[in-house]
PDB file of N, CA and C in Angstrom:
ATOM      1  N   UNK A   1     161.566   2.488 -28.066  1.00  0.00           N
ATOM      2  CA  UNK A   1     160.327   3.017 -27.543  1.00  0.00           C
ATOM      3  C   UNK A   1     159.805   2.061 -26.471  1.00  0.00           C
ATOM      4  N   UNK A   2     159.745   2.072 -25.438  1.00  0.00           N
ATOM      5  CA  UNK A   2     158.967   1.882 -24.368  1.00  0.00           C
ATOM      6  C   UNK A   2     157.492   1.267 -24.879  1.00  0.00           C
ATOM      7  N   UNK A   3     156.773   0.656 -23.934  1.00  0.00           N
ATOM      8  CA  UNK A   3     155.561  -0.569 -24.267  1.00  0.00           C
ATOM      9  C   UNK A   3     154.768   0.866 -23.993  1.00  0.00           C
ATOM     10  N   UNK A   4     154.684   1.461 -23.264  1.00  0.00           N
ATOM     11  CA  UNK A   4     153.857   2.660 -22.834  1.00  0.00           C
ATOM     12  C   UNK A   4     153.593   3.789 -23.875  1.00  0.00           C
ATOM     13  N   UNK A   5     155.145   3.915 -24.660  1.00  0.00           N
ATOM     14  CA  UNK A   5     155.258   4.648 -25.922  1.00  0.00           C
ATOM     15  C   UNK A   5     154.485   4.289 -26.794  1.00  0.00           C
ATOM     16  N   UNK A   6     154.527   3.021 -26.696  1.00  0.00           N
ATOM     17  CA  UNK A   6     154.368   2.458 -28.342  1.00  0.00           C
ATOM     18  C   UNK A   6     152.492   2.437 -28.358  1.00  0.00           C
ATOM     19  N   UNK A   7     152.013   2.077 -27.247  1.00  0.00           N
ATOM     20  CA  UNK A   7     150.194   2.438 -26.572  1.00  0.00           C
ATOM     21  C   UNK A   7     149.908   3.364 -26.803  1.00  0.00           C
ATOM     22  N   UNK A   8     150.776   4.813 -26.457  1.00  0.00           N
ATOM     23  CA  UNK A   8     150.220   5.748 -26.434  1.00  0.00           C
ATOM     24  C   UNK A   8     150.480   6.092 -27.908  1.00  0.00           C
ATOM     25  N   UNK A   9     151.198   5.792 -29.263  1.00  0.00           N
ATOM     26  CA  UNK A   9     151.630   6.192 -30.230  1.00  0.00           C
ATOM     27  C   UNK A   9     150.179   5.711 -31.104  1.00  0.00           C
ATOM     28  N   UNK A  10     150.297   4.429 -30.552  1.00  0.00           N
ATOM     29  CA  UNK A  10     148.897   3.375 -31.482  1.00  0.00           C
ATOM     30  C   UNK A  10     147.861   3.999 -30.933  1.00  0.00           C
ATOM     31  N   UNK A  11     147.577   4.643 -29.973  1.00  0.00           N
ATOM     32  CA  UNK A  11     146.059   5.148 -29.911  1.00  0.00           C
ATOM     33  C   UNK A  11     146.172   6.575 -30.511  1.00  0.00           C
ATOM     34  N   UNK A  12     147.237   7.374 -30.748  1.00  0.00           N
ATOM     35  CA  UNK A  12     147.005   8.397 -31.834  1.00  0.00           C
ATOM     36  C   UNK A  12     146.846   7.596 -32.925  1.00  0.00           C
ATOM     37  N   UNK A  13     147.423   7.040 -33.670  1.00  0.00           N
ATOM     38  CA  UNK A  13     147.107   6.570 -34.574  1.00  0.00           C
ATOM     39  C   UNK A  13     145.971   6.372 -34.755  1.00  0.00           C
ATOM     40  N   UNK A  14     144.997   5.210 -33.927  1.00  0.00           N
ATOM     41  CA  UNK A  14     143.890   4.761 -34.001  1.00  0.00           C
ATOM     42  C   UNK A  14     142.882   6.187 -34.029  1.00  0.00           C
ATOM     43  N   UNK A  15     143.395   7.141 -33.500  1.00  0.00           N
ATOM     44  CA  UNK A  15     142.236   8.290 -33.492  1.00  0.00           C
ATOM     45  C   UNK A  15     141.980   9.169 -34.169  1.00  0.00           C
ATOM     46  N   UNK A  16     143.121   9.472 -35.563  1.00  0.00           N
ATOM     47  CA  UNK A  16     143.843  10.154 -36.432  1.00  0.00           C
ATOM     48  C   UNK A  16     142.890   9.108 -37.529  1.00  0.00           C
ATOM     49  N   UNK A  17     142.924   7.870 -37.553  1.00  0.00           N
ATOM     50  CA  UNK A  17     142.511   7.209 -38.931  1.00  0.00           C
ATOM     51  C   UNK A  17     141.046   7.138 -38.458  1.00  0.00           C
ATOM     52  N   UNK A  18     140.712   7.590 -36.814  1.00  0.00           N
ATOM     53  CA  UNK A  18     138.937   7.633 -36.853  1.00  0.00           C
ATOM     54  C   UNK A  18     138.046   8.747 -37.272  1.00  0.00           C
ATOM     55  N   UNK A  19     139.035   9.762 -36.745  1.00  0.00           N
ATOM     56  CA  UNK A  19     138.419  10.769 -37.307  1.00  0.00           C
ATOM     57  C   UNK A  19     138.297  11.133 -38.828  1.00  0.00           C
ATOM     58  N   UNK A  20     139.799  10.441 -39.478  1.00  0.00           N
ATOM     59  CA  UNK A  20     139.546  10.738 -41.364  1.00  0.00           C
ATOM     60  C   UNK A  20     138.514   9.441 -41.753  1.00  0.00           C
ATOM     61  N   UNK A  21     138.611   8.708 -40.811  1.00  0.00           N
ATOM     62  CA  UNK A  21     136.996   7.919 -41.881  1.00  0.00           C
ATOM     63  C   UNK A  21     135.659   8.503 -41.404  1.00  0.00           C
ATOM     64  N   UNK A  22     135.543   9.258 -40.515  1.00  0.00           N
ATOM     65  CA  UNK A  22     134.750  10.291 -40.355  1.00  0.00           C
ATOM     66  C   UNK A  22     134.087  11.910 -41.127  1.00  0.00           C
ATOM     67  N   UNK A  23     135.262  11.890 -41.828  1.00  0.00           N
ATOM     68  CA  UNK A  23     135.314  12.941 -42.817  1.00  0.00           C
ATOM     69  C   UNK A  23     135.941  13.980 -41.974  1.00  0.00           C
ATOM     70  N   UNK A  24     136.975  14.061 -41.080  1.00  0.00           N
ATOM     71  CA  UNK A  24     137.930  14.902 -40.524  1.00  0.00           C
ATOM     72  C   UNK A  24     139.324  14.953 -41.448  1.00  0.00           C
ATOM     73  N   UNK A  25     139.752  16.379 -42.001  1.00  0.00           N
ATOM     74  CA  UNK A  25     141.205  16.181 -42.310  1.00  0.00           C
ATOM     75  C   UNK A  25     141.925  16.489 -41.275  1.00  0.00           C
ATOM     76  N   UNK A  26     142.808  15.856 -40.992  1.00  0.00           N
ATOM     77  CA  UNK A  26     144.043  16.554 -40.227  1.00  0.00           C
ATOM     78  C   UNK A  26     145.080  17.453 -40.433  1.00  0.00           C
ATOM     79  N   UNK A  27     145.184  18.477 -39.619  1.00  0.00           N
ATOM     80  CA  UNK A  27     145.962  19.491 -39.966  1.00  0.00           C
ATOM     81  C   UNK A  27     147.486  19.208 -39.735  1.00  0.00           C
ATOM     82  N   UNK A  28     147.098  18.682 -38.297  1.00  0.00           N
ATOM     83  CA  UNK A  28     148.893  18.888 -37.894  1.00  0.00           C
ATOM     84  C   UNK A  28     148.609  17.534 -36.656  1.00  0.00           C
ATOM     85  N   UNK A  29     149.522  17.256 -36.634  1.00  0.00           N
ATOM     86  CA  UNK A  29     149.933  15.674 -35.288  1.00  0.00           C
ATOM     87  C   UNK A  29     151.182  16.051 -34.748  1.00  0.00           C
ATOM     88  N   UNK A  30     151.029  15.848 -32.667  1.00  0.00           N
ATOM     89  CA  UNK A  30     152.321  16.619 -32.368  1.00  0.00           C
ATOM     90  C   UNK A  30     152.680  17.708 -32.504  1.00  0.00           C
ATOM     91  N   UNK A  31     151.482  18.664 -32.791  1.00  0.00           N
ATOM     92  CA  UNK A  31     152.083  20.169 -33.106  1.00  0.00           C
ATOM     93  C   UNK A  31     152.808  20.473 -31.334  1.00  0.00           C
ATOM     94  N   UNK A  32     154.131  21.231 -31.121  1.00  0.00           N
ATOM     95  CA  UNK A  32     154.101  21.657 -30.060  1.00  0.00           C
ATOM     96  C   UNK A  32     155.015  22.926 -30.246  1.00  0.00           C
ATOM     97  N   UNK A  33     154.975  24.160 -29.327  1.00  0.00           N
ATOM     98  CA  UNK A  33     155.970  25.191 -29.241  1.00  0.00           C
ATOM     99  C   UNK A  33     156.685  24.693 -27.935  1.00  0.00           C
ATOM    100  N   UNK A  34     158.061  25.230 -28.456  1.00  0.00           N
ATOM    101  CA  UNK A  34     158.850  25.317 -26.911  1.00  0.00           C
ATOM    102  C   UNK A  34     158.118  26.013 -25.906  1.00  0.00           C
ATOM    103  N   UNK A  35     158.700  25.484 -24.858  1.00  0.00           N
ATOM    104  CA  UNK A  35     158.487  25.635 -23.452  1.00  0.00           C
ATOM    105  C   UNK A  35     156.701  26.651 -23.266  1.00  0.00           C
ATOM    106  N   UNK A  36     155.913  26.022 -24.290  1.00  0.00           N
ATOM    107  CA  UNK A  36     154.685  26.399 -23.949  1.00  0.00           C
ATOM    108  C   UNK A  36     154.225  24.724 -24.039  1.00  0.00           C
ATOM    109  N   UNK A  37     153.674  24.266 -25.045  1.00  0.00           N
ATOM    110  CA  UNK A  37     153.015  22.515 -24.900  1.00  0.00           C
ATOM    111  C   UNK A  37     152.761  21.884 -25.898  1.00  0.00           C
ATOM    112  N   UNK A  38     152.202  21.082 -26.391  1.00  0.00           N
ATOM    113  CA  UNK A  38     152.034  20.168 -27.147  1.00  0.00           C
ATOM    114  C   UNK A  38     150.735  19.917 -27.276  1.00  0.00           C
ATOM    115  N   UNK A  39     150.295  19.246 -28.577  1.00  0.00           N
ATOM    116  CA  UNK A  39     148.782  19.029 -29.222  1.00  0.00           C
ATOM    117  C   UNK A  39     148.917  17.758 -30.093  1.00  0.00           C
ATOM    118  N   UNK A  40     148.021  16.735 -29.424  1.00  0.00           N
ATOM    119  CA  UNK A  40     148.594  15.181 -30.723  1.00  0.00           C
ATOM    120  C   UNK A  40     147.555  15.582 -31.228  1.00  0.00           C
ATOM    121  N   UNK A  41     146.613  15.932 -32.020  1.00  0.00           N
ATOM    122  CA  UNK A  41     146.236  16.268 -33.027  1.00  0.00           C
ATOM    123  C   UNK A  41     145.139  17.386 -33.585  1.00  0.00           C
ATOM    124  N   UNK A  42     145.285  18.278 -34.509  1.00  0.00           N
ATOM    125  CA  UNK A  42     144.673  19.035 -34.585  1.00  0.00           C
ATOM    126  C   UNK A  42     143.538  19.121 -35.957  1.00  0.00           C
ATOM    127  N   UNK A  43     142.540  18.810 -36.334  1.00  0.00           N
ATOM    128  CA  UNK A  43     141.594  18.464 -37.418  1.00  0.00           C
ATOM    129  C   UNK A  43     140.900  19.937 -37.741  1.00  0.00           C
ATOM    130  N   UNK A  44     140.573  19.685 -39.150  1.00  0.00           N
ATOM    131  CA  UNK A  44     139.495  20.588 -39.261  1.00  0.00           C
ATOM    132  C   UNK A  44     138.132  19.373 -39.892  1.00  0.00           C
ATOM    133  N   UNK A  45     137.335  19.771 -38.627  1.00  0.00           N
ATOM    134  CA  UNK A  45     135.837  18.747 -39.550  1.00  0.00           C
ATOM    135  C   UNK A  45     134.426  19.924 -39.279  1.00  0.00           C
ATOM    136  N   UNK A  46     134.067  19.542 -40.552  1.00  0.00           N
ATOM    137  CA  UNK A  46     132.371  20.567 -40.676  1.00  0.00           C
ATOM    138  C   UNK A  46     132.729  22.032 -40.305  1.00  0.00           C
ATOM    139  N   UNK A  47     134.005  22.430 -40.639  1.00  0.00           N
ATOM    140  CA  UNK A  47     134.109  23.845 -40.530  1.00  0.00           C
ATOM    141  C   UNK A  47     134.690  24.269 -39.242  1.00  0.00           C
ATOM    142  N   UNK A  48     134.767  23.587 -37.990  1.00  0.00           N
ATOM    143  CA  UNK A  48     135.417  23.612 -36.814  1.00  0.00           C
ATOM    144  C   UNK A  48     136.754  23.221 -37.270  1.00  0.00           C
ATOM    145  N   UNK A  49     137.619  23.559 -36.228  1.00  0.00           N
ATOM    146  CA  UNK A  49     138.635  22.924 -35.882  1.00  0.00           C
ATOM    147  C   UNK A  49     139.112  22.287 -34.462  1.00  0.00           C
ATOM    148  N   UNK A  50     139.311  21.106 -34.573  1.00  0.00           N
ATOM    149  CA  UNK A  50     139.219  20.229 -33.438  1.00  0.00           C
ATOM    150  C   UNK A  50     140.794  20.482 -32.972  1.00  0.00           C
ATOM    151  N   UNK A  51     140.820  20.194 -31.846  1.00  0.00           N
ATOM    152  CA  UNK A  51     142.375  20.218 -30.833  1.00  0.00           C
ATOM    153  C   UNK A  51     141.919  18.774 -29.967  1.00  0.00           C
ATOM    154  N   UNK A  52     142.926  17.940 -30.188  1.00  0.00           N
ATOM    155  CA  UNK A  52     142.859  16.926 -29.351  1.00  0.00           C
ATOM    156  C   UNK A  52     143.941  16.124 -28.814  1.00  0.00           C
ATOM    157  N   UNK A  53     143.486  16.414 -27.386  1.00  0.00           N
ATOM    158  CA  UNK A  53     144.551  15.580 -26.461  1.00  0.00           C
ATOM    159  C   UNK A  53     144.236  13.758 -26.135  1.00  0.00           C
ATOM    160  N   UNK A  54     145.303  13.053 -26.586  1.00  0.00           N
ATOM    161  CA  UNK A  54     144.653  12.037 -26.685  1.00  0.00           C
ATOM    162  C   UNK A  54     145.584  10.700 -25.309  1.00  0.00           C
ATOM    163  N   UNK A  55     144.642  10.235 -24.629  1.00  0.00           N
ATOM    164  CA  UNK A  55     144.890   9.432 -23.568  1.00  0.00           C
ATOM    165  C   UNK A  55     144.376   8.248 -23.465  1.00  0.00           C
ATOM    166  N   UNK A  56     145.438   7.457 -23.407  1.00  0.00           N
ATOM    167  CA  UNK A  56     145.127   6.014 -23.277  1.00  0.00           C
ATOM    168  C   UNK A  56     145.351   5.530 -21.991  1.00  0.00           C
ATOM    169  N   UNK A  57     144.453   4.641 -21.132  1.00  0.00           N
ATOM    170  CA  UNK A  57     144.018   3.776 -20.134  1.00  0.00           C
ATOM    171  C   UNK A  57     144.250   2.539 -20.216  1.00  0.00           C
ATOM    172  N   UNK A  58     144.831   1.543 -19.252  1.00  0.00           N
ATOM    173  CA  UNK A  58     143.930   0.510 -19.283  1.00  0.00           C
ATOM    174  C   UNK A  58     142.732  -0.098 -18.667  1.00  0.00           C
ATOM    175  N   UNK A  59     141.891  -0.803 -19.303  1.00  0.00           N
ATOM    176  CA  UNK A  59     140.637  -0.947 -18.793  1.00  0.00           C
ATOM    177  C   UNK A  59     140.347  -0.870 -17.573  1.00  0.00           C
ATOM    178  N   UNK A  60     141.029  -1.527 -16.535  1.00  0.00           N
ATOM    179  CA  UNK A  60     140.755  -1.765 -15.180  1.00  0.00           C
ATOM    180  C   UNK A  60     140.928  -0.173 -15.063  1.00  0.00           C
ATOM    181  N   UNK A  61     141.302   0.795 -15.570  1.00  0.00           N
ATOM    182  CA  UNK A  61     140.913   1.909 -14.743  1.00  0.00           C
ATOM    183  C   UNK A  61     142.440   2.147 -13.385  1.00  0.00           C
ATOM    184  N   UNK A  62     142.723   1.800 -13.430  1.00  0.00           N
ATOM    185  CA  UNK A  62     144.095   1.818 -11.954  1.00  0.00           C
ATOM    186  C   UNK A  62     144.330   3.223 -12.135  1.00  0.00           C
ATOM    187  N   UNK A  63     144.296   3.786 -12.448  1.00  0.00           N
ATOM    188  CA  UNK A  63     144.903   5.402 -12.465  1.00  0.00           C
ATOM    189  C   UNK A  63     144.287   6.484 -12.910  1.00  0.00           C
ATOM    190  N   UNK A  64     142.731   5.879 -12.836  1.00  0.00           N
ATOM    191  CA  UNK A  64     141.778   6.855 -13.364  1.00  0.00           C
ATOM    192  C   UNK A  64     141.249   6.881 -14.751  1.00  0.00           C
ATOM    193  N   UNK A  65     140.447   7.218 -15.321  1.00  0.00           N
ATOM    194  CA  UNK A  65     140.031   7.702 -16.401  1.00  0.00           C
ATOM    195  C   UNK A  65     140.873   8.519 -17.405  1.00  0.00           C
ATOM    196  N   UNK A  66     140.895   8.405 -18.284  1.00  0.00           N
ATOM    197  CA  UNK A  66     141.742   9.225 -19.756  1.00  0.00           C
ATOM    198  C   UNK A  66     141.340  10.440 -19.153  1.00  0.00           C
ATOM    199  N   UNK A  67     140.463  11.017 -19.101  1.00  0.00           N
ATOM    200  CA  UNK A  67     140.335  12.097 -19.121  1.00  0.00           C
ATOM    201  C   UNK A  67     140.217  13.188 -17.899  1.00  0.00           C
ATOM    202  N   UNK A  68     139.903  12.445 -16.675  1.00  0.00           N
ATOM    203  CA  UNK A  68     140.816  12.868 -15.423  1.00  0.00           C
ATOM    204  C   UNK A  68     142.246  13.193 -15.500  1.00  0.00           C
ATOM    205  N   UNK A  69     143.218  12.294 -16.509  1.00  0.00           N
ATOM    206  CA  UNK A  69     144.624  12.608 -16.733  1.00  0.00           C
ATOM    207  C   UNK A  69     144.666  13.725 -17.710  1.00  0.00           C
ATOM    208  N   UNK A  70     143.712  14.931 -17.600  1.00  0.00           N
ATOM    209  CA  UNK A  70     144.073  15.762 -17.960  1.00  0.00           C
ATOM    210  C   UNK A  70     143.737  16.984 -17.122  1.00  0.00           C
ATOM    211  N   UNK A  71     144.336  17.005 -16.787  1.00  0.00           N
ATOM    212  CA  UNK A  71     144.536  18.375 -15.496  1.00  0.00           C
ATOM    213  C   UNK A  71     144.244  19.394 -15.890  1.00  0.00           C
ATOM    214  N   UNK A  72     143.826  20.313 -15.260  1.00  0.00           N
ATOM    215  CA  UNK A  72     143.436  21.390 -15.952  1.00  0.00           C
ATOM    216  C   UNK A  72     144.994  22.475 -16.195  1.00  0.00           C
ATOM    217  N   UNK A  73     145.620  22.353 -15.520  1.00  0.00           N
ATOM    218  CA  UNK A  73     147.245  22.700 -15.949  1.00  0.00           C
ATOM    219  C   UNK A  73     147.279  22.650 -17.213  1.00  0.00           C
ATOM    220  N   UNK A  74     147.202  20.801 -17.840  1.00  0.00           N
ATOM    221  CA  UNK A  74     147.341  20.599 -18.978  1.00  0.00           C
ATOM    222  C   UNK A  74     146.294  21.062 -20.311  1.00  0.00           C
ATOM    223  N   UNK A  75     144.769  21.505 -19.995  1.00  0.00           N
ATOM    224  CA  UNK A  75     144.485  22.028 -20.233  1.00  0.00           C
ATOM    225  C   UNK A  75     144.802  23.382 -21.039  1.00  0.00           C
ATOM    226  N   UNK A  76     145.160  24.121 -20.074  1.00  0.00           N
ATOM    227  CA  UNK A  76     145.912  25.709 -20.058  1.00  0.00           C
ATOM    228  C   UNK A  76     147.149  25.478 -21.100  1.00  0.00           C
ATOM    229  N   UNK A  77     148.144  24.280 -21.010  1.00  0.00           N
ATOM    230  CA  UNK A  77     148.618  23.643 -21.985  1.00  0.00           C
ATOM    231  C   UNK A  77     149.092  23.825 -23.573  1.00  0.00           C
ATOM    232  N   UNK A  78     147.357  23.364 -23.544  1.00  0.00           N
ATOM    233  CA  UNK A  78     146.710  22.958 -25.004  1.00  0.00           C
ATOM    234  C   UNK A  78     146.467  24.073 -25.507  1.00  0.00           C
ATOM    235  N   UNK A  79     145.503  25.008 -24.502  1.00  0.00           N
ATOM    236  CA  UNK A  79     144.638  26.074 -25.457  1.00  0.00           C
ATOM    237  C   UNK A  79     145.785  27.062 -25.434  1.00  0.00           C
ATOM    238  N   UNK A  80     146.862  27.367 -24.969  1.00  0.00           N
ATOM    239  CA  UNK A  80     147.907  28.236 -25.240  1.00  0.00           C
ATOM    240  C   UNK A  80     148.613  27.822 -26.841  1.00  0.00           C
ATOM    241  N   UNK A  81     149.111  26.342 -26.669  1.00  0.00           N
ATOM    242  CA  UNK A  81     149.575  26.166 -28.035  1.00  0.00           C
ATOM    243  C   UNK A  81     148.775  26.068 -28.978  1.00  0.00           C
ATOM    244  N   UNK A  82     147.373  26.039 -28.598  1.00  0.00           N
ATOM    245  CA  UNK A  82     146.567  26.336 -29.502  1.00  0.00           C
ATOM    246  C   UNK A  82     146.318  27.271 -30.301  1.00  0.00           C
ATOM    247  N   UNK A  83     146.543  28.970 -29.215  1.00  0.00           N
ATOM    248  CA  UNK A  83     146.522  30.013 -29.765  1.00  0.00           C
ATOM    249  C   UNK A  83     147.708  30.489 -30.577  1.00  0.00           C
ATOM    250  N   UNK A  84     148.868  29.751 -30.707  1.00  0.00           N
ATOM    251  CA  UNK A  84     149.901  29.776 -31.229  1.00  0.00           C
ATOM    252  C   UNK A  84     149.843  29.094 -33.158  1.00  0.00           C
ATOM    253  N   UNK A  85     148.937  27.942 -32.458  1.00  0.00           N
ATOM    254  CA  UNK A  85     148.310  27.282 -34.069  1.00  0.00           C
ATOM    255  C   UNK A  85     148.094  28.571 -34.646  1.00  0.00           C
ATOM    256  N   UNK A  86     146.732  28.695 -34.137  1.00  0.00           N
ATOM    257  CA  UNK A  86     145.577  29.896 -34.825  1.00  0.00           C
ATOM    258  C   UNK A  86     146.228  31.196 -35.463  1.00  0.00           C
ATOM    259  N   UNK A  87     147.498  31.554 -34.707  1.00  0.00           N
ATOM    260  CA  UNK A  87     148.169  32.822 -34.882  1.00  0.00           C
ATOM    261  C   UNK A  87     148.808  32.179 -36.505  1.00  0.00           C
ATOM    262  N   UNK A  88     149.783  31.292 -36.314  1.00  0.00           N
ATOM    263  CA  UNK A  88     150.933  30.617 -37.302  1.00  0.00           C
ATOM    264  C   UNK A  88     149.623  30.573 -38.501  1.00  0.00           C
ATOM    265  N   UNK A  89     148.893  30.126 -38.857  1.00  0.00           N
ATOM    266  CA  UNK A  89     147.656  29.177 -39.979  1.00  0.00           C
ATOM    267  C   UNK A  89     146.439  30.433 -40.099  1.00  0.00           C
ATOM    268  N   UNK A  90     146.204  31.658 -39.460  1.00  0.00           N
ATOM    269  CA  UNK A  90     145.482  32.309 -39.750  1.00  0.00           C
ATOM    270  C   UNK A  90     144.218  31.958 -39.275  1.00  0.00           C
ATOM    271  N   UNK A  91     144.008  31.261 -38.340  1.00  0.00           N
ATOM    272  CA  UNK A  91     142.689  30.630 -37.771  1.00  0.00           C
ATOM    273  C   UNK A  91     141.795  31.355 -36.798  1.00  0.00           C
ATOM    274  N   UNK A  92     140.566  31.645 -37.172  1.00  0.00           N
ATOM    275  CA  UNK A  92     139.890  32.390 -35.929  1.00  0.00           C
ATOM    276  C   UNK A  92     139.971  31.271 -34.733  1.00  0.00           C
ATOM    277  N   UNK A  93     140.484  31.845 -33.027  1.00  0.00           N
ATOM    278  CA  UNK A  93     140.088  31.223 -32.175  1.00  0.00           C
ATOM    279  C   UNK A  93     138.906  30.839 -31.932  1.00  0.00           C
ATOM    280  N   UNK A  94     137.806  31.362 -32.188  1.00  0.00           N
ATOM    281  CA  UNK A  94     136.303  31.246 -32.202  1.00  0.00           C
ATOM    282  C   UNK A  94     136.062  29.785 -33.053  1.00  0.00           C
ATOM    283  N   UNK A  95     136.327  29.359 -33.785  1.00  0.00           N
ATOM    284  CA  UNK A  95     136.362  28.076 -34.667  1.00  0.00           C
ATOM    285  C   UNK A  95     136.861  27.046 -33.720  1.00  0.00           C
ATOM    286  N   UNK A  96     137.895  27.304 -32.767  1.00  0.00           N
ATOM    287  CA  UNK A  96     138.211  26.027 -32.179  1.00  0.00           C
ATOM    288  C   UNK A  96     137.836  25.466 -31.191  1.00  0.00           C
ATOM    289  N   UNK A  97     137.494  24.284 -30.795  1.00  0.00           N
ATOM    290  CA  UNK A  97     136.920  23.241 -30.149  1.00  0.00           C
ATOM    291  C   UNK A  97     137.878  22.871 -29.235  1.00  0.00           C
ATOM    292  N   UNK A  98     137.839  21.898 -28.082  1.00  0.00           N
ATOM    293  CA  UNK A  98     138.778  21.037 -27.790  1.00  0.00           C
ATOM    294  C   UNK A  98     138.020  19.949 -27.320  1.00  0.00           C
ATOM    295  N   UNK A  99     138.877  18.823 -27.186  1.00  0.00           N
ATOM    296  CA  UNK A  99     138.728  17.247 -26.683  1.00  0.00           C
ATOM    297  C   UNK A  99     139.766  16.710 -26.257  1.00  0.00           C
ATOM    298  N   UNK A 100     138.817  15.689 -25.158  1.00  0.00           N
ATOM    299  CA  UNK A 100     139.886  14.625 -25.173  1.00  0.00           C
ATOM    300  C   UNK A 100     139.446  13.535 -25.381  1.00  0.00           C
ATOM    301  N   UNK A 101     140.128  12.773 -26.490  1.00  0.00           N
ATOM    302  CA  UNK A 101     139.937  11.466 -26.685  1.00  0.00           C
ATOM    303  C   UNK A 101     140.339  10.091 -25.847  1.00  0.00           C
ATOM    304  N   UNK A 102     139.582   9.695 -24.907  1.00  0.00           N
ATOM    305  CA  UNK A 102     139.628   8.936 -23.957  1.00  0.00           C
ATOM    306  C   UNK A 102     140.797   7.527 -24.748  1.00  0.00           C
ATOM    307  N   UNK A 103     140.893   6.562 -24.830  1.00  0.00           N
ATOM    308  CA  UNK A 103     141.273   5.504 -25.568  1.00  0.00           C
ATOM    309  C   UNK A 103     141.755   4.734 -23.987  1.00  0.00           C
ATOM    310  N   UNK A 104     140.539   3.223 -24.351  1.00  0.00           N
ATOM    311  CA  UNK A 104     140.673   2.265 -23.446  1.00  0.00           C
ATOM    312  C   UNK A 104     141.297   0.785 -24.309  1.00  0.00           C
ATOM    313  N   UNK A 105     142.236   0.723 -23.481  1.00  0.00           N
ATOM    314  CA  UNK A 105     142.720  -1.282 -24.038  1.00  0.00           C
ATOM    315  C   UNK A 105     142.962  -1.829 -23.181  1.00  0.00           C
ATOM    316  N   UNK A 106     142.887  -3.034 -23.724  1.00  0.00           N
ATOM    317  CA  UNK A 106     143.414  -4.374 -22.507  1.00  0.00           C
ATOM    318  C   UNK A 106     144.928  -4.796 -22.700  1.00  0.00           C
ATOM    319  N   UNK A 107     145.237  -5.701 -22.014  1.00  0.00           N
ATOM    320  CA  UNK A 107     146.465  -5.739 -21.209  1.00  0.00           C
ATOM    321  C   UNK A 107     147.622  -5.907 -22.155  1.00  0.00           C
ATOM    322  N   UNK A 108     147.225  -6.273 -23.270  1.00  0.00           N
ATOM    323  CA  UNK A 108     148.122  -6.667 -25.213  1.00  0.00           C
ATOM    324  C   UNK A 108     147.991  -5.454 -25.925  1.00  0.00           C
ATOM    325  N   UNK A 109     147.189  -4.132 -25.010  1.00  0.00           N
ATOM    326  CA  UNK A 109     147.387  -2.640 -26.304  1.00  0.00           C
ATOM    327  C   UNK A 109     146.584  -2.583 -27.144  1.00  0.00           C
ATOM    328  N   UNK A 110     145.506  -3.772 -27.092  1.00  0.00           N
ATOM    329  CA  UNK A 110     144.299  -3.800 -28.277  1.00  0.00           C
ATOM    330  C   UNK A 110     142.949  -2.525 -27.879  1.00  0.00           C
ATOM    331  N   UNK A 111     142.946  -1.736 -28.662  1.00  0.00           N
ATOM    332  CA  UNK A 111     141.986  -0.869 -28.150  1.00  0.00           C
ATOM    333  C   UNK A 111     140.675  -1.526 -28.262  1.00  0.00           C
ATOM    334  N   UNK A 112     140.174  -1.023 -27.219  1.00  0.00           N
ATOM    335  CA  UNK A 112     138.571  -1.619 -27.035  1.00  0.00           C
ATOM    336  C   UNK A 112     137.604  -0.469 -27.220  1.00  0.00           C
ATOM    337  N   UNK A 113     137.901   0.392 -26.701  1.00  0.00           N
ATOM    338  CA  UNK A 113     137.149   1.994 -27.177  1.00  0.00           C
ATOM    339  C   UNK A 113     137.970   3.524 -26.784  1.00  0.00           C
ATOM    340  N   UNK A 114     136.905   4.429 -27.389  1.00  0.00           N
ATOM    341  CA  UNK A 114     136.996   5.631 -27.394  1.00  0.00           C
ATOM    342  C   UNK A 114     135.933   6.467 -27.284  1.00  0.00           C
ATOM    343  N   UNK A 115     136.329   7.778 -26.440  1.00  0.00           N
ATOM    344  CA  UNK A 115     135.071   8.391 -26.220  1.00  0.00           C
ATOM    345  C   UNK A 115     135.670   9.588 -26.498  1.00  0.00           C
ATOM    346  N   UNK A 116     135.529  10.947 -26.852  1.00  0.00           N
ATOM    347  CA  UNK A 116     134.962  11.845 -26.904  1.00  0.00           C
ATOM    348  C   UNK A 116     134.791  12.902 -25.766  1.00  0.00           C
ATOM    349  N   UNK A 117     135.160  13.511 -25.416  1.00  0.00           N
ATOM    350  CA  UNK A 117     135.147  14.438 -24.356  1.00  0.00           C
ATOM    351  C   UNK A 117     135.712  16.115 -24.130  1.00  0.00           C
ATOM    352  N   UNK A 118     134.431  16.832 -23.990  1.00  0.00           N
ATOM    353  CA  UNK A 118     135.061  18.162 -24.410  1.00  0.00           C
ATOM    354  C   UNK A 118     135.628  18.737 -23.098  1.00  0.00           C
ATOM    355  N   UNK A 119     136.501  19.540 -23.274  1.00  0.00           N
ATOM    356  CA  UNK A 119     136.834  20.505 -22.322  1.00  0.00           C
ATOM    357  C   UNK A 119     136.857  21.595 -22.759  1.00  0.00           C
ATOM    358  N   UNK A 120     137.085  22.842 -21.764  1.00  0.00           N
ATOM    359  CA  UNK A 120     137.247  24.419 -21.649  1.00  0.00           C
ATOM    360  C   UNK A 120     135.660  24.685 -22.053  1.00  0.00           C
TER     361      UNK A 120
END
């Protein structure tokens, strides 16, 4: 795995164990269909169900914001394999949410924060 892999693996992680000490269960991590897209994690909390795309930065910012790196392409993405969740699990689309979870670290991969950010 690549240093880039292994950043972007540890900030799912880190966002997966924030949301369950939050009182979020997780449904599914990595859900993806062929040649439609991918979802690192999908929660149900307070009766919603969360979809979240999760992006890690480093601090200085060089390539933009977490959540600028999500295009609205990628967007279109998400909420497609999303509707693919909802179909597979019986889920009203109306229940689901989306985000992106920003995730900032410094130059050793240590996360320093996370934010929160809705789209669609």
């Amino acid at each position: 795995m690549t240093r880039n892999q292994n950043i972007g693996k540890g900030s799912e992680d880190f966002v997966a164990s924030f949301l369950e000490r939050r009182g979020a269960r997780i449904l599914a991590r990595n859900y993806s269909v062929p040649r439609v897209g991918e979802i690192d994690i999908i929660c149900e909390y307070k009766g919603k169900i969360l979809v979240i795309e999760v992006k890690s930065r480093y601090k200085e910012m060089r390539y933009g914001t977490p959540e600028e790196a999500v295009t609205a392409s990628k967007q279109n993405k998400v909420m497609k394999t999303a509707v693919y969740y909802c179909k597979e699990n019986h889920i009203s689309f109306d229940t689901v949410s989306f985000f992106v979870a920003g995730v900032i670290h410094d130059a050793q991969g240590n996360i320093l924060d996370v934010q929160f950010t809705p789209f669609f």
